[in-house]
Structure formats: C-alpha cells, structure tokens
N, C-alpha and C. Protein backbone atom coordinates (compact mmCIF):
# COMPACT_ATOMS: atom_id res chain seq x y z
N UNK A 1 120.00 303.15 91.11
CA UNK A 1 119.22 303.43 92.29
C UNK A 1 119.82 304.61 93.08
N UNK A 2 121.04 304.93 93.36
CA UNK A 2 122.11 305.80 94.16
C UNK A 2 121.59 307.11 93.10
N UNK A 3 122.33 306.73 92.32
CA UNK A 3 122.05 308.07 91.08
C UNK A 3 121.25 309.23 90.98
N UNK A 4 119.86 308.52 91.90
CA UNK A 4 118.80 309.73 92.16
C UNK A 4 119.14 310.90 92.92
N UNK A 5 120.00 310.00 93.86
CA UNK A 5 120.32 311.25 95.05
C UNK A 5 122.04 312.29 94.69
N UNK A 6 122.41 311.35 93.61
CA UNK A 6 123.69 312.11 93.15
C UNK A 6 124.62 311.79 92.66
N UNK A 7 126.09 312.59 92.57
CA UNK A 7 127.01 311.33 91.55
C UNK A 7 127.57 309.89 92.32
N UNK A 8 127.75 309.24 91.41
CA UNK A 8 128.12 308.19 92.08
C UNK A 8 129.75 307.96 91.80
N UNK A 9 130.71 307.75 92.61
CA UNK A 9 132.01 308.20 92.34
C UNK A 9 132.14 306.52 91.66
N UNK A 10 131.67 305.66 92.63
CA UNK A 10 132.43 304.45 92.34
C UNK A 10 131.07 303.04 93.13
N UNK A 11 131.77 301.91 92.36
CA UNK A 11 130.70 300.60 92.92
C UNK A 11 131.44 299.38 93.19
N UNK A 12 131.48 298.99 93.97
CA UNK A 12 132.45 297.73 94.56
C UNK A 12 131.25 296.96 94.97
N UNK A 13 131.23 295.49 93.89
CA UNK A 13 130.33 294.47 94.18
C UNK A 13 131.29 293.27 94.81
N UNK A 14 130.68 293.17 96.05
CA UNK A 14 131.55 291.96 96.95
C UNK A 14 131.32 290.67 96.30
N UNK A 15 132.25 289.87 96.04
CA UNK A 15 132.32 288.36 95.54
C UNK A 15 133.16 287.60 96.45
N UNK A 16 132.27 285.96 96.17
CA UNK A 16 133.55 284.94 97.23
C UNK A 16 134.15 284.98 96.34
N UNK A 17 135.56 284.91 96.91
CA UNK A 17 137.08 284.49 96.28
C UNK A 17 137.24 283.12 95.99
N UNK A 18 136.85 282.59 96.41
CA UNK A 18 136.61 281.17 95.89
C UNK A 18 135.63 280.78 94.50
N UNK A 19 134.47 281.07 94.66
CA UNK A 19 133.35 280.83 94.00
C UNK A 19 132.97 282.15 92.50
N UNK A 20 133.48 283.41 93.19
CA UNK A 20 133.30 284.53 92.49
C UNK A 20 131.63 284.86 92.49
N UNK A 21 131.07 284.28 92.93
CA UNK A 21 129.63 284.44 93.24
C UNK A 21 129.66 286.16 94.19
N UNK A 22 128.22 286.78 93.80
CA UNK A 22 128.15 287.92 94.41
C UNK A 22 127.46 287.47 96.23
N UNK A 23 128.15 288.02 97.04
CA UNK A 23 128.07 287.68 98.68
C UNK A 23 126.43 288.57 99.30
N UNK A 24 126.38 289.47 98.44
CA UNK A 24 125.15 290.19 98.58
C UNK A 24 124.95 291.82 99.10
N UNK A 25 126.27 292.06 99.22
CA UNK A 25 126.59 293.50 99.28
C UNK A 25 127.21 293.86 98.32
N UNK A 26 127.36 295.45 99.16
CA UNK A 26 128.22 296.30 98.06
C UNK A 26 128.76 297.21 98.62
N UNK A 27 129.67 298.43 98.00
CA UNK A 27 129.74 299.75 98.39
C UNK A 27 129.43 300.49 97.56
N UNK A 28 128.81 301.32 97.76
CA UNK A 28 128.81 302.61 96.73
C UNK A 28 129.51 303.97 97.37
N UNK A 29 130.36 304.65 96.53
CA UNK A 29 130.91 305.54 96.97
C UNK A 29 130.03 306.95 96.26
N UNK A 30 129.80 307.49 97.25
CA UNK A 30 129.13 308.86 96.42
C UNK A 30 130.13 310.12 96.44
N UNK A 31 129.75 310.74 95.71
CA UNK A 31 130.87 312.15 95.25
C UNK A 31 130.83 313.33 96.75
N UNK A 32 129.77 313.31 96.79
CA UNK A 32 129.37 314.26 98.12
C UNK A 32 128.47 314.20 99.16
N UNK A 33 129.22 314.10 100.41
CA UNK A 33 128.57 313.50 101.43
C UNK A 33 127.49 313.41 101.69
N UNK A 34 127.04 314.83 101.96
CA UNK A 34 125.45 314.79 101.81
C UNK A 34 124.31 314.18 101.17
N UNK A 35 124.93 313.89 99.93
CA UNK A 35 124.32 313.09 98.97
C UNK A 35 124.03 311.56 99.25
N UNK A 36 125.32 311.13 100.29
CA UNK A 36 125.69 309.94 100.25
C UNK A 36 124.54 309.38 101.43
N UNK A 37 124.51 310.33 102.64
CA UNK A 37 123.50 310.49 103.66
C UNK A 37 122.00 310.81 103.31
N UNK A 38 122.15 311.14 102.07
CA UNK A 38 119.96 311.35 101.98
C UNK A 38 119.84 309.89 101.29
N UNK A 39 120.89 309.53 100.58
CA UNK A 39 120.41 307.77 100.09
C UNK A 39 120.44 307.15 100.95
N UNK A 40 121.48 307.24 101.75
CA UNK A 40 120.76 306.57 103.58
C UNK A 40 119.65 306.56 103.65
N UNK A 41 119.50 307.64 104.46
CA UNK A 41 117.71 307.86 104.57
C UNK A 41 116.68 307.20 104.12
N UNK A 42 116.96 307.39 102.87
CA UNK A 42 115.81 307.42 101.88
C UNK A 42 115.75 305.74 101.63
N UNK A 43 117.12 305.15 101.49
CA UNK A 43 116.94 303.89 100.69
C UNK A 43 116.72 302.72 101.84
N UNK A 44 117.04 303.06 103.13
CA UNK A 44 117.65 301.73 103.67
C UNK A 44 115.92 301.83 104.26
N UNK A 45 115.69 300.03 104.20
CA UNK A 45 114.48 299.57 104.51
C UNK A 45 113.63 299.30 103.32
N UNK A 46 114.50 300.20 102.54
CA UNK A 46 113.33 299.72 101.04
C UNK A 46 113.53 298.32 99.99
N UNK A 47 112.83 298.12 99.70
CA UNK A 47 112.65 296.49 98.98
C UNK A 47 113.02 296.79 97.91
N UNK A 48 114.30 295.69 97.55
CA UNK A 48 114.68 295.16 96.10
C UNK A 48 114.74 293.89 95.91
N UNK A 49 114.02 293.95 94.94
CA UNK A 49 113.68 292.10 94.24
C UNK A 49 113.38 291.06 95.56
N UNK A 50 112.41 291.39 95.95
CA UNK A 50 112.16 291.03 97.83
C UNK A 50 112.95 290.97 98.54
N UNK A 51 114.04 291.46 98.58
CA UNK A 51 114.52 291.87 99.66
C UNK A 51 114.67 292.78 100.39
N UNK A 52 114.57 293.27 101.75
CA UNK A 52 114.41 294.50 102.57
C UNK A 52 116.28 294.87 102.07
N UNK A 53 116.56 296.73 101.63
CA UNK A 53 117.68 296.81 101.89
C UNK A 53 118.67 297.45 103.34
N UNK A 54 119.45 297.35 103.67
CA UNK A 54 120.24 297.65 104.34
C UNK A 54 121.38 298.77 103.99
N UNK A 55 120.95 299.99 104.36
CA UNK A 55 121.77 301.01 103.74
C UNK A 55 122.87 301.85 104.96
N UNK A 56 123.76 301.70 104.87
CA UNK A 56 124.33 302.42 106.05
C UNK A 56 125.91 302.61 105.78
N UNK A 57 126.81 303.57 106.26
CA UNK A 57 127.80 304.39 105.84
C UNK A 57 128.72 303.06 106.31
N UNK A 58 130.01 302.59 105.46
CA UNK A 58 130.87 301.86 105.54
C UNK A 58 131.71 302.47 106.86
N UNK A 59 132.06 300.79 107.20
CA UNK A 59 133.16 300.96 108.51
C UNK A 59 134.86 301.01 107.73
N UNK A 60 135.43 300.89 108.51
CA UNK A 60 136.78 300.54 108.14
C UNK A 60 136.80 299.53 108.35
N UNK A 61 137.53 297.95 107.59
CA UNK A 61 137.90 296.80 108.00
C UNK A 61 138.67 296.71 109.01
N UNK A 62 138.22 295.92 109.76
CA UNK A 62 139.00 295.71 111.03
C UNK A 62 140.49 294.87 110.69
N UNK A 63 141.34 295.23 111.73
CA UNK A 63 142.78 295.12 111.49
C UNK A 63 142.49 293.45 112.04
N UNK A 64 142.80 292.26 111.12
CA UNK A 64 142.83 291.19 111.55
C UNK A 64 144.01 290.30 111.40
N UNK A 65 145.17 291.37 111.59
CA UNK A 65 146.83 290.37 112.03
C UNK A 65 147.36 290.14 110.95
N UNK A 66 148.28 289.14 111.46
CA UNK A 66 149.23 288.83 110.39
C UNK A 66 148.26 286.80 109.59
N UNK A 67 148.61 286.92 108.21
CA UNK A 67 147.82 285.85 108.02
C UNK A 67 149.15 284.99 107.82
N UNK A 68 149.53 284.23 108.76
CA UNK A 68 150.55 282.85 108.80
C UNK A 68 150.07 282.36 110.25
N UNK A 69 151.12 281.79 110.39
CA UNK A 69 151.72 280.49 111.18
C UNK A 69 152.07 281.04 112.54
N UNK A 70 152.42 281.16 113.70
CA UNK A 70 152.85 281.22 114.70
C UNK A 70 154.31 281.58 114.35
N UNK A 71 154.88 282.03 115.03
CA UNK A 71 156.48 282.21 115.19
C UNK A 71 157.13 281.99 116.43
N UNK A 72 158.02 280.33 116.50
CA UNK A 72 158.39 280.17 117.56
C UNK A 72 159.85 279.80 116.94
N UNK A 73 160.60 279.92 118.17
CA UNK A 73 162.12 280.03 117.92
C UNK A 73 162.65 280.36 116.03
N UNK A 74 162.41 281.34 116.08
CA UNK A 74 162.76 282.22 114.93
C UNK A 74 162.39 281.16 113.30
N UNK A 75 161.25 280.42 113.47
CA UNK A 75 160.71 279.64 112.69
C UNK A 75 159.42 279.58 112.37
N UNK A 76 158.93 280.05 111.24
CA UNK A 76 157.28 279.58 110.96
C UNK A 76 157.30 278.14 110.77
C-alpha cells in the first residue's frame, strides 16, 4: 500500500508480548520524507478490510521511568 508513494525503508508490525497477536498498528518507515508525507495525505481516512485507516507521522515514545520497585533505605 506505502509502495505507491515510494521506497519503503522498513515495517514494524506491533504485537502483544504476551499473546504475540498483532495490536493493530504499525510503522512504516519511508526512505524520503516527502514521500512519507503524500502517504499521509493520501492514505489516512481510507478503508482497509473495513476499517477506516489512521495515518500520521510517529511520535517518540514517551520516557516512562525506571521499571522496578521503589527505593527506600538503599533497598528495592
């Protein structure tokens, strides 16, 4: 689908870590920006396999800490 508008560098299909089931996104990385912005355009709102898509330029993951325990008196 990407391909029309240009190269496609790369495809990251999101899965639960648990389940390995696909979550229902993705990323696609395109080679050149511009390219990456007319599949914007062009794609987001359009229907696949009934679903409306959602096309829009990736954020950065938000910084969400340290993953443990509290640290009190020099003890997790």
């Amino acid at each position: 689908m990407f391909e029309k508008f240009g190269t496609v560098g790369r495809v990251s299909i999101a899965t639960d870590r648990d389940t390995g089931e696909q979550r229902g996104f993705a990323f696609v990385e395109m080679s050149v920006n511009a390219e990456g912005e007319r599949a914007i355009e062009v794609l987001s709102g359009k229907e696949l396999n009934g679903r409306a898509l959602t096309v829009n330029e990736g954020r950065p993951k938000a910084d969400r800490g340290s993953a443990g325990g509290t640290r009190q008196n020099n003890r997790w």
